[in-house]
C-alpha atoms as a PDB file:
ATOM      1  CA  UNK A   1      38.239 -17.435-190.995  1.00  0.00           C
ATOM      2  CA  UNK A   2      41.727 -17.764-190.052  1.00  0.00           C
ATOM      3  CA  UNK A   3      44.989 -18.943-190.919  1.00  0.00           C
ATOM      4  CA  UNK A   4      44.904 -22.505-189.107  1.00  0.00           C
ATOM      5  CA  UNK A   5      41.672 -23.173-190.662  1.00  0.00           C
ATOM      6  CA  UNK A   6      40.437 -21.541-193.616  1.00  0.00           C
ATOM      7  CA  UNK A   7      37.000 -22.114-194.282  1.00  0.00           C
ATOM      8  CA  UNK A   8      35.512 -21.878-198.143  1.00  0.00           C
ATOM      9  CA  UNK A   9      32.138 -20.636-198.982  1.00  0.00           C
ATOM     10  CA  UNK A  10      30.685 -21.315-202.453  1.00  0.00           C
ATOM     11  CA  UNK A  11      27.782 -19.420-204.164  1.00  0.00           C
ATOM     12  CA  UNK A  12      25.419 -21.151-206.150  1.00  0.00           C
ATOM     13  CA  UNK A  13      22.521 -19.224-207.465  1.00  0.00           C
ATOM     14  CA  UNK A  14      19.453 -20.898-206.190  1.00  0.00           C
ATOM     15  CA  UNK A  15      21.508 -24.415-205.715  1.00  0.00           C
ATOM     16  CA  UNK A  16      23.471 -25.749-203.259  1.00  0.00           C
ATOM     17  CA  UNK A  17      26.149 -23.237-202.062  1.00  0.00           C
ATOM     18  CA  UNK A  18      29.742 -24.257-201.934  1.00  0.00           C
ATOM     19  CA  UNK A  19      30.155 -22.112-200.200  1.00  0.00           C
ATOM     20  CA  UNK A  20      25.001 -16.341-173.205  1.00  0.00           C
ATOM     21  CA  UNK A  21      23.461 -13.264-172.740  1.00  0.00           C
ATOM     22  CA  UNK A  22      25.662 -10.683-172.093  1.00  0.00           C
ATOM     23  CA  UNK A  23      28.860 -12.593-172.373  1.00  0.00           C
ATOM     24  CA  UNK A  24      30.258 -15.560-173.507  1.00  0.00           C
ATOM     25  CA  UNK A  25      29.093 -18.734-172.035  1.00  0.00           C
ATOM     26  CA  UNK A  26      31.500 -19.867-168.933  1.00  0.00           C
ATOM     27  CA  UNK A  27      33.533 -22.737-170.350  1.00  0.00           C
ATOM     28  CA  UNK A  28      34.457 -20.756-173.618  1.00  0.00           C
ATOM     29  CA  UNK A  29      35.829 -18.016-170.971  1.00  0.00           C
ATOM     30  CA  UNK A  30      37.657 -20.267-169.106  1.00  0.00           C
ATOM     31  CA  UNK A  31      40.201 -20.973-172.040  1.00  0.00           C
ATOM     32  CA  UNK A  32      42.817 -18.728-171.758  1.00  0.00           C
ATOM     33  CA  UNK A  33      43.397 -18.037-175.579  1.00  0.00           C
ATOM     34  CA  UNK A  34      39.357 -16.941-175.757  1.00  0.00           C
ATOM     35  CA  UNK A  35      39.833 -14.742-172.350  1.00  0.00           C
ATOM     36  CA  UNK A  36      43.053 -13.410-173.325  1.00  0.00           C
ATOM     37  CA  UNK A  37      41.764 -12.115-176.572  1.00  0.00           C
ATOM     38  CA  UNK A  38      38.647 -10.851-174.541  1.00  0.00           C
ATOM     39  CA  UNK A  39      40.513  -8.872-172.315  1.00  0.00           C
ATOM     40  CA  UNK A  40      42.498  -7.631-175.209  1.00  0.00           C
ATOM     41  CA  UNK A  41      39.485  -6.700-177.736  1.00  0.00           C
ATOM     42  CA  UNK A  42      39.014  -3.518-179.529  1.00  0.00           C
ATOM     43  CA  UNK A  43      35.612  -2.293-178.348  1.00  0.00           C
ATOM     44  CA  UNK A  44      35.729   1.433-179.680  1.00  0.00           C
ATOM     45  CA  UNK A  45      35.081   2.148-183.623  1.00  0.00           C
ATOM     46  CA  UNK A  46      34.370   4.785-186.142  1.00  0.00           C
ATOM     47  CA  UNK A  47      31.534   4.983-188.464  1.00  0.00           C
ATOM     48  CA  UNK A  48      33.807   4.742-191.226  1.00  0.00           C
ATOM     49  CA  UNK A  49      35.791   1.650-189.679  1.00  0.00           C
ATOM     50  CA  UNK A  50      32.082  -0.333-188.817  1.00  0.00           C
ATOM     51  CA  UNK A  51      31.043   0.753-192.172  1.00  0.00           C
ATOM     52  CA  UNK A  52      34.131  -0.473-194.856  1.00  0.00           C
ATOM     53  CA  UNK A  53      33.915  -3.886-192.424  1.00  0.00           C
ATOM     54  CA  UNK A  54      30.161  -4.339-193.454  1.00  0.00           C
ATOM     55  CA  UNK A  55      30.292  -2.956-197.205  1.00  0.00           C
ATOM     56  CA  UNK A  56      33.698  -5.458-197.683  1.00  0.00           C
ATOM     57  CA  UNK A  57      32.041  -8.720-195.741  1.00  0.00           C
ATOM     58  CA  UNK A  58      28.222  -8.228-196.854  1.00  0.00           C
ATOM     59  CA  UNK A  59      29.354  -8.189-200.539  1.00  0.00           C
ATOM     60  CA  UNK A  60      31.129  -9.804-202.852  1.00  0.00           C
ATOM     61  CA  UNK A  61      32.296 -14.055-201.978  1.00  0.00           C
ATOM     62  CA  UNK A  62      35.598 -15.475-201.034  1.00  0.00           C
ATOM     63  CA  UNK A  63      34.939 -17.883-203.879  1.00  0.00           C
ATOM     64  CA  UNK A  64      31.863 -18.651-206.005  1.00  0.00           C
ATOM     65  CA  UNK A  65      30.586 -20.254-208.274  1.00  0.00           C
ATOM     66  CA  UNK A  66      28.209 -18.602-210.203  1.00  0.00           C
ATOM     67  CA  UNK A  67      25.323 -16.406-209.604  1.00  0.00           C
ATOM     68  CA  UNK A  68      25.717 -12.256-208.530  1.00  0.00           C
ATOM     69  CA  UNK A  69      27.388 -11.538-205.452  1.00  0.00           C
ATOM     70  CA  UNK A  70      26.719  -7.740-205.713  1.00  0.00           C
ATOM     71  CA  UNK A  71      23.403  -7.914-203.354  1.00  0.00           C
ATOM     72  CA  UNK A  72      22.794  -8.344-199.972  1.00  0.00           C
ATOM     73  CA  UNK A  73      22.075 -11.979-198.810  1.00  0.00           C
ATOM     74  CA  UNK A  74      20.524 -12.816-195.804  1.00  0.00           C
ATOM     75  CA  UNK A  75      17.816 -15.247-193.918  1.00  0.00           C
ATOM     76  CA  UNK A  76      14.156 -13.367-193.842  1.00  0.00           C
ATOM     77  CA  UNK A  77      12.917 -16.224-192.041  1.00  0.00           C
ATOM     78  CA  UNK A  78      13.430 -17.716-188.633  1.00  0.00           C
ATOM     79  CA  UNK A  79      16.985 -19.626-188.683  1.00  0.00           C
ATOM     80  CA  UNK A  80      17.093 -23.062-186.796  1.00  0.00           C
ATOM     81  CA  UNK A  81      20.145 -24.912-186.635  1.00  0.00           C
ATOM     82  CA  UNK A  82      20.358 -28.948-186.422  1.00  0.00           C
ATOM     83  CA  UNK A  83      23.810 -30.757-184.604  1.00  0.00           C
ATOM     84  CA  UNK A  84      24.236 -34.054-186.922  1.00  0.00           C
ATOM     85  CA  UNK A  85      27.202 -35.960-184.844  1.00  0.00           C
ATOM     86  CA  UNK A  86      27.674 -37.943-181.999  1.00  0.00           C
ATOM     87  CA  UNK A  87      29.820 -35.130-179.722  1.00  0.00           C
ATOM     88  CA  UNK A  88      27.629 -34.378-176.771  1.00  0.00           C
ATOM     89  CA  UNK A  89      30.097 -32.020-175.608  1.00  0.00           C
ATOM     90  CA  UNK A  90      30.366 -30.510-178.888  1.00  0.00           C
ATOM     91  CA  UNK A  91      26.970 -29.938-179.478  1.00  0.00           C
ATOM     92  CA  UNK A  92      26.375 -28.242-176.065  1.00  0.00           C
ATOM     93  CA  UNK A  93      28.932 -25.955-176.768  1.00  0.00           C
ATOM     94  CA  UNK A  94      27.505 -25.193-180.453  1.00  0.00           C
ATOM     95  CA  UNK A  95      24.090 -24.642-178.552  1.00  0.00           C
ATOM     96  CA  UNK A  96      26.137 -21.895-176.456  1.00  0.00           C
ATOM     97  CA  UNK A  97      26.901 -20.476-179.345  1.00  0.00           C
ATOM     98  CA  UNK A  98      23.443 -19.807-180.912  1.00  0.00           C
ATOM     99  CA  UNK A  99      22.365 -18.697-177.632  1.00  0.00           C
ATOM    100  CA  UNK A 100      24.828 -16.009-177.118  1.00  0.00           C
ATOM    101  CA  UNK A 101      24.512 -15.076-181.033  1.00  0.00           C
ATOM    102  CA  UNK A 102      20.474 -14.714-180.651  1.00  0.00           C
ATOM    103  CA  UNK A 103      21.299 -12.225-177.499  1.00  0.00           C
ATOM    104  CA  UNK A 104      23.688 -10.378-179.467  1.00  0.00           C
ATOM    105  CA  UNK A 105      21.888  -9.496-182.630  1.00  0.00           C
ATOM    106  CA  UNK A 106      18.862  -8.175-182.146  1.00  0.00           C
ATOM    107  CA  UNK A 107      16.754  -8.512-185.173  1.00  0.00           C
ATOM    108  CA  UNK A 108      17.814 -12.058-185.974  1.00  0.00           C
ATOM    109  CA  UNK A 109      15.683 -15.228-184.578  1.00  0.00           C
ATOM    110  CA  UNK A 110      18.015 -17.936-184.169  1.00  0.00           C
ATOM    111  CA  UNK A 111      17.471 -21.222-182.107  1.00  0.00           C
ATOM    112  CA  UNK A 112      18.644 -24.832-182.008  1.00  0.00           C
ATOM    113  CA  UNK A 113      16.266 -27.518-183.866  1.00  0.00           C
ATOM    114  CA  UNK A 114      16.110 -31.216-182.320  1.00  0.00           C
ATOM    115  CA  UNK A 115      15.661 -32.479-186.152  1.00  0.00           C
ATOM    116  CA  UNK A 116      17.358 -31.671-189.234  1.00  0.00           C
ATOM    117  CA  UNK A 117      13.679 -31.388-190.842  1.00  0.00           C
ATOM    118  CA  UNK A 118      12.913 -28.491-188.829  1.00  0.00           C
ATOM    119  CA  UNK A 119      16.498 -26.648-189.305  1.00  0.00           C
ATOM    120  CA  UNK A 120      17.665 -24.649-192.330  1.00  0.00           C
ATOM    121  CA  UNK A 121      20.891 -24.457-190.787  1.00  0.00           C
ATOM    122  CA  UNK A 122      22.719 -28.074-190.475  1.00  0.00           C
ATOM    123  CA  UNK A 123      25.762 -28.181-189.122  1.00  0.00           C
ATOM    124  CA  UNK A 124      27.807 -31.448-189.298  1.00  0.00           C
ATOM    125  CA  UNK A 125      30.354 -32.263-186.767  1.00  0.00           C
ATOM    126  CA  UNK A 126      32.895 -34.997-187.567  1.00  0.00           C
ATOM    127  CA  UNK A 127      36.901 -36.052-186.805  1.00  0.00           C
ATOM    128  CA  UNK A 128      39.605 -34.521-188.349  1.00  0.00           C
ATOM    129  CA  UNK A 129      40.186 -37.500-190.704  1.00  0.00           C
ATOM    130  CA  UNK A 130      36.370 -37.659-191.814  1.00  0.00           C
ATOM    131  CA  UNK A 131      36.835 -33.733-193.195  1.00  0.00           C
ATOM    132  CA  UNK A 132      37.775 -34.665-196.660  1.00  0.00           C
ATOM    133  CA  UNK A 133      35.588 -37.044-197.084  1.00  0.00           C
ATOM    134  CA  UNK A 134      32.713 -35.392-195.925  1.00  0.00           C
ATOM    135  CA  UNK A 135      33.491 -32.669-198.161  1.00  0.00           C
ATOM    136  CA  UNK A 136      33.213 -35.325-200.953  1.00  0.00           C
ATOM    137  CA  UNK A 137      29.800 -36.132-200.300  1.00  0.00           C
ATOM    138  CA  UNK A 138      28.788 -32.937-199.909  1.00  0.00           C
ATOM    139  CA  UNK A 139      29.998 -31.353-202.972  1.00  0.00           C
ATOM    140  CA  UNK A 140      31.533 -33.990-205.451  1.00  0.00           C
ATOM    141  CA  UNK A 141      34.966 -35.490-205.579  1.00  0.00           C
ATOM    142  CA  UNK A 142      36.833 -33.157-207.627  1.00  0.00           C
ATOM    143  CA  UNK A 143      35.316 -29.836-206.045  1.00  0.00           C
ATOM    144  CA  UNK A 144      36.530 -31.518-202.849  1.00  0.00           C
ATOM    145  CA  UNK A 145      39.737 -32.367-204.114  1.00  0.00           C
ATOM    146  CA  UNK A 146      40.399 -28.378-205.238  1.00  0.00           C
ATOM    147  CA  UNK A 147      39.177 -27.435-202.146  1.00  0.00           C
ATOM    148  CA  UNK A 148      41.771 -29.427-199.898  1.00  0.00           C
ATOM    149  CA  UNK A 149      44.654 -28.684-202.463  1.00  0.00           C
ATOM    150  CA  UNK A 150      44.094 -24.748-202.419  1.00  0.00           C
ATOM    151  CA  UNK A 151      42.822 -24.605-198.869  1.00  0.00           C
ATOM    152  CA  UNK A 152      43.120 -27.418-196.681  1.00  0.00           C
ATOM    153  CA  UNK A 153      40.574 -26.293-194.364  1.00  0.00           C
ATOM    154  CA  UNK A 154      39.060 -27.342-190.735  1.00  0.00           C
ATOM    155  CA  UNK A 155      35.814 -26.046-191.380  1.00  0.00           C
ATOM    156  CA  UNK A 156      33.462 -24.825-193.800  1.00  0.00           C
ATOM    157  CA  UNK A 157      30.123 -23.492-194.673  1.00  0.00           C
ATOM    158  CA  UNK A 158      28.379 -22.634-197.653  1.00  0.00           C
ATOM    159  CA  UNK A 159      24.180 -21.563-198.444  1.00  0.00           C
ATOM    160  CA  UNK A 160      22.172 -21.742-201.146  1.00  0.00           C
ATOM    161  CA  UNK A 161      19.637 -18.936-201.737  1.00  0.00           C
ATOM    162  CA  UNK A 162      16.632 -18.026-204.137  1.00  0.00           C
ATOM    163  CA  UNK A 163      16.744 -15.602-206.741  1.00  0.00           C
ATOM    164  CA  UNK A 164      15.078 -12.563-203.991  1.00  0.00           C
ATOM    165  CA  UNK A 165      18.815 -13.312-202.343  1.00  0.00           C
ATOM    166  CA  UNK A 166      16.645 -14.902-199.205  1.00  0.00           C
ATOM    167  CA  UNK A 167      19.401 -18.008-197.768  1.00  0.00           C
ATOM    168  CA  UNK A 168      17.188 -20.524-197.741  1.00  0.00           C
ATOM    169  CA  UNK A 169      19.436 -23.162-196.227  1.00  0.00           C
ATOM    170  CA  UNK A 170      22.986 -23.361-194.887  1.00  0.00           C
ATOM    171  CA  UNK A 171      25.775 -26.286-194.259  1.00  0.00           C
ATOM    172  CA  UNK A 172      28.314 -26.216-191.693  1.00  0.00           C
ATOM    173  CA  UNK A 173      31.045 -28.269-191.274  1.00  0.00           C
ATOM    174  CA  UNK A 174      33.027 -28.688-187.942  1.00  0.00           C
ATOM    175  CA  UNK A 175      35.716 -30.876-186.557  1.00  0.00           C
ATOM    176  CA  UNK A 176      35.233 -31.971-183.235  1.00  0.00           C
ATOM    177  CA  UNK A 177      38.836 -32.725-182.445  1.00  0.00           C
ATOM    178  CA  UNK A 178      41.410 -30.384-182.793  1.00  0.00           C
ATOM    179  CA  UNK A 179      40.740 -28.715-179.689  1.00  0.00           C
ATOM    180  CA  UNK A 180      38.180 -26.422-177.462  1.00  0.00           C
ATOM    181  CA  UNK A 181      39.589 -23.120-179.349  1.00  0.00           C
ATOM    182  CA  UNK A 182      39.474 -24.046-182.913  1.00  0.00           C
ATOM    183  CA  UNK A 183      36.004 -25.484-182.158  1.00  0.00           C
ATOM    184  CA  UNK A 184      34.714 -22.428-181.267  1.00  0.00           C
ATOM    185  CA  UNK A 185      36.762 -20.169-183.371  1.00  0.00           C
ATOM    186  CA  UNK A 186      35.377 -22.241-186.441  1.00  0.00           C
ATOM    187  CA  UNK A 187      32.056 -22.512-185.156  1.00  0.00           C
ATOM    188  CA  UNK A 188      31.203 -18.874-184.630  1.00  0.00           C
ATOM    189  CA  UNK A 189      33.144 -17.951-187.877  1.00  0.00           C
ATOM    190  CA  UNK A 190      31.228 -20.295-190.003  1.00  0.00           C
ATOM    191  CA  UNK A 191      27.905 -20.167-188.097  1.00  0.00           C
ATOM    192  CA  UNK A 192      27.855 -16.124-188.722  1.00  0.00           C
ATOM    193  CA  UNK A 193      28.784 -16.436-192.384  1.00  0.00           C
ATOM    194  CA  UNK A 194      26.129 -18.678-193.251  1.00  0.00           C
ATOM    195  CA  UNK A 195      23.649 -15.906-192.255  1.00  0.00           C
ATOM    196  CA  UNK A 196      25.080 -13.839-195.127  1.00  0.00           C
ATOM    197  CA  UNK A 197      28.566 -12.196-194.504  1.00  0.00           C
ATOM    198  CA  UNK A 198      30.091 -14.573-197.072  1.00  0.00           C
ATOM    199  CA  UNK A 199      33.176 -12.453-198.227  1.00  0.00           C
ATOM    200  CA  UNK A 200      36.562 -12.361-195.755  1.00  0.00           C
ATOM    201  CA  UNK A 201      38.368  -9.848-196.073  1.00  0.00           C
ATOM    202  CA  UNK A 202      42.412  -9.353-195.277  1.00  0.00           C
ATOM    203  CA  UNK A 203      42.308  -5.224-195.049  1.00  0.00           C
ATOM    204  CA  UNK A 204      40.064  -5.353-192.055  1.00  0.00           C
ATOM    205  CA  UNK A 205      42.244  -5.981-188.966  1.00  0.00           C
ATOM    206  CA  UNK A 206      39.058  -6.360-186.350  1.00  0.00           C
ATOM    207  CA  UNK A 207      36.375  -8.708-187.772  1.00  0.00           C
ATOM    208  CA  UNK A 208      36.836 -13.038-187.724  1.00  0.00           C
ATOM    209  CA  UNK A 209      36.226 -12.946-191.425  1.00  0.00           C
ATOM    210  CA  UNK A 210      39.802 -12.035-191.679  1.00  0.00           C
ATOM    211  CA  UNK A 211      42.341 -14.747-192.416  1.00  0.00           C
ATOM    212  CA  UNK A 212      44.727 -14.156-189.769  1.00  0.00           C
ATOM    213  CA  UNK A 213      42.455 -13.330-187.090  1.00  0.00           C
ATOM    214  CA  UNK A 214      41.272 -15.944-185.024  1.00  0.00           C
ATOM    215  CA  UNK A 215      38.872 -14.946-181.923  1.00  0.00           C
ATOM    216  CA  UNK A 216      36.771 -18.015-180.617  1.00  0.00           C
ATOM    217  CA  UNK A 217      34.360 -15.700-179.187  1.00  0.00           C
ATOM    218  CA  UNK A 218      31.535 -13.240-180.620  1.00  0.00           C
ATOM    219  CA  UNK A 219      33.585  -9.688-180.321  1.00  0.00           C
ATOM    220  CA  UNK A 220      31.775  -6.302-180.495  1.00  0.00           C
ATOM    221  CA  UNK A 221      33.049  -5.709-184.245  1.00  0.00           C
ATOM    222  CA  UNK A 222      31.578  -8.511-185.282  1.00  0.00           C
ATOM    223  CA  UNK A 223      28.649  -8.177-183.600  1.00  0.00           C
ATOM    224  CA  UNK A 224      28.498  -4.581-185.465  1.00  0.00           C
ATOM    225  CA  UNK A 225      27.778  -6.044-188.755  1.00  0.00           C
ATOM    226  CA  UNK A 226      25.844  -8.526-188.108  1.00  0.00           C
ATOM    227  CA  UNK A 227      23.049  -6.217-186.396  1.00  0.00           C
ATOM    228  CA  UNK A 228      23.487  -3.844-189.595  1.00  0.00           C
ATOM    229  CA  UNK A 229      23.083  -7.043-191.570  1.00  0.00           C
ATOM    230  CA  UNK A 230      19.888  -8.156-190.120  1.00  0.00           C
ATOM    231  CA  UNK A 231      18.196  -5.079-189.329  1.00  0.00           C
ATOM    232  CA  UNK A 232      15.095  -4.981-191.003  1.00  0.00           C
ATOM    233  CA  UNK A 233      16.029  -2.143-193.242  1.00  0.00           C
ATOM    234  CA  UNK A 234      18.917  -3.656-194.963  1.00  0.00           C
ATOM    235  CA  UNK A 235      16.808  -6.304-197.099  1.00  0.00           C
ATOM    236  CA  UNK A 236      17.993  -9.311-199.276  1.00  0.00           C
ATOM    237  CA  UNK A 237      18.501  -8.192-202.807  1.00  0.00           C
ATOM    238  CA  UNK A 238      19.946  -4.516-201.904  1.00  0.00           C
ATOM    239  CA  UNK A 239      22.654  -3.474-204.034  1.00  0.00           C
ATOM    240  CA  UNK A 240      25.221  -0.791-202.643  1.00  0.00           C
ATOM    241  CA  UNK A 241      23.731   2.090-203.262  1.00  0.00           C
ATOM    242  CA  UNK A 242      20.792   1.119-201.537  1.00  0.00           C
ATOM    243  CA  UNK A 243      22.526   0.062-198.749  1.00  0.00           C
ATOM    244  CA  UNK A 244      24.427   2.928-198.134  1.00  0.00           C
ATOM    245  CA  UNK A 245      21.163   4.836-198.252  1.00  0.00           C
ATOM    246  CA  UNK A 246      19.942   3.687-195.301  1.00  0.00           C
ATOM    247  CA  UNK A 247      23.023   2.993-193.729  1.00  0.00           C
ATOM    248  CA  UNK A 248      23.520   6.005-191.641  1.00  0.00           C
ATOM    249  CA  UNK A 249      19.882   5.404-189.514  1.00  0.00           C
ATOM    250  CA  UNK A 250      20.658   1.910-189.239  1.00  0.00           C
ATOM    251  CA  UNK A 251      24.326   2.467-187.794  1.00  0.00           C
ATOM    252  CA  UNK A 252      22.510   4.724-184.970  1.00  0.00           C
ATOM    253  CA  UNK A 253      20.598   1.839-183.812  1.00  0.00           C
ATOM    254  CA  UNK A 254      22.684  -0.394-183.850  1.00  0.00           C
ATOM    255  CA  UNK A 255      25.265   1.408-182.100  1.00  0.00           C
ATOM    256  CA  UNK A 256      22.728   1.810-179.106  1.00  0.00           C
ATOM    257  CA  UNK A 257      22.184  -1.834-179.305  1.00  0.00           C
ATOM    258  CA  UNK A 258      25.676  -2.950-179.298  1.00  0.00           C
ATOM    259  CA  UNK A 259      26.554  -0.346-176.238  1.00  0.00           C
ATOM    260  CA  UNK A 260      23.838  -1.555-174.812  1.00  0.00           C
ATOM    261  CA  UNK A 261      23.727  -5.736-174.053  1.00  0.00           C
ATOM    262  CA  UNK A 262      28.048  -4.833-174.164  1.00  0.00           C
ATOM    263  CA  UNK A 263      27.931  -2.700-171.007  1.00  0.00           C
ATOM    264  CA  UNK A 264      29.927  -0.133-173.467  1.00  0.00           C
ATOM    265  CA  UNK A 265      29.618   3.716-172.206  1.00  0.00           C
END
């Protein structure tokens, strides 16, 4: 998330949280703050650096509401995402953005759904005035009200998962109207940490789930822990320790992945 639009994600165990193919698609590179930062992006990273950005993202919650937040959470299921609004434009550009996710990560099946039945990701797109009250109806009056006093976001997203840590479903909210970049900057924030990487982080200077960066596009960081996330290894319910056991095996892998649909040497 980042400064012009924080987003809140709110943990609820098992209840409602509170919570392309090888590069981006063409009319997300042809704004100049996306292909500025593109040209500009950090591509080359330690162990250690892709490492503290996973352990301080995968863990832990920005805010939460109850339930442990010391265990891996992720989808072990196909994810399918649903577009409820009446943007065309914005909902082709949201379908961009799944695509070039599912090419990016490679253990993660992720698709657009033409009904919200079939989706376990729904991701509502409304005006800039409708935020606050859409908020409402999603999570109560005075939650909403403590959410636009201490944050005033643009966008959220929240999940709700079972007591294995599986997400079982995820909400997304987007505005539609304060422009192409904070569309996509909140849509690939929010869309990514509703598949698990709940917890931003302000002492890593690379990843989106940092409050003052803002990227609008998928970078190679990023991409980084989200292929350690969903590598089949790294399974709901892990605890640190676990995690880090593995770790090393997985980062191999996915470093060969990354390099590899990246065009990295």
């Amino acid at each position: 998330m980042s400064q012009h639009r924080p987003s809140i994600l709110l943990l609820l165990a098992a209840a409602l949280a509170v919570g392309l193919a090888d590069s981006l698609a063409p009319a997300a590179a042809e704004i100049p703050a996306i292909a500025s930062r593109q040209r500009n992006e950090k591509k080359v990273f330690t162990d250690a650096e892709i490492v503290e950005g996973f352990l301080k993202t995968a863990f832990g919650a920005e805010y939460h509401l109850a339930g442990r937040v010391d265990r891996i959470r992720k989808y072990d299921r196909p994810v399918r995402v649903f577009a409820d609004g009446n943007r065309a434009d914005r909902k082709a550009q949201l379908a961009k953005v799944v695509a070039d996710i599912r090419s990016k990560v490679q253990h993660l099946d992720i698709a657009m759904a033409d009904d919200s039945e079939a989706a376990n990701v729904v991701v509502k797109l409304v005006r800039d005035r409708e935020l606050y009250r859409t908020i409402a109806t999603f999570y109560g009056q005075e939650r909403a009200k403590e959410i636009r006093t201490s944050l005033d976001p643009q966008c959220l997203s929240g999940f709700r998962k079972n007591e294995n840590y599986e997400i079982e479903h995820s909400d997304v909210i987007l505005t539609v109207d304060n422009g192409d970049f904070v569309f996509l900057d909140c849509a690939y924030e929010e869309l990514l940490q509703s598949l698990g990487p709940i917890n931003d982080t302000a002492t890593v200077p690379w990843t989106m789930f940092n409050d003052s960066v803002s990227m609008g596009f998928f970078d190679v960081y990023d991409q980084y822990l989200l292929n350690l996330l969903y590598d089949p290894r790294i399974k709901p319910g892990m605890n640190v320790q676990e995690v880090k056991a593995v770790l090393p095996a997985v980062l191999t892998d996915v470093r060969a992945w990354v390099a590899k649909v990246n065009h990295l040497e």
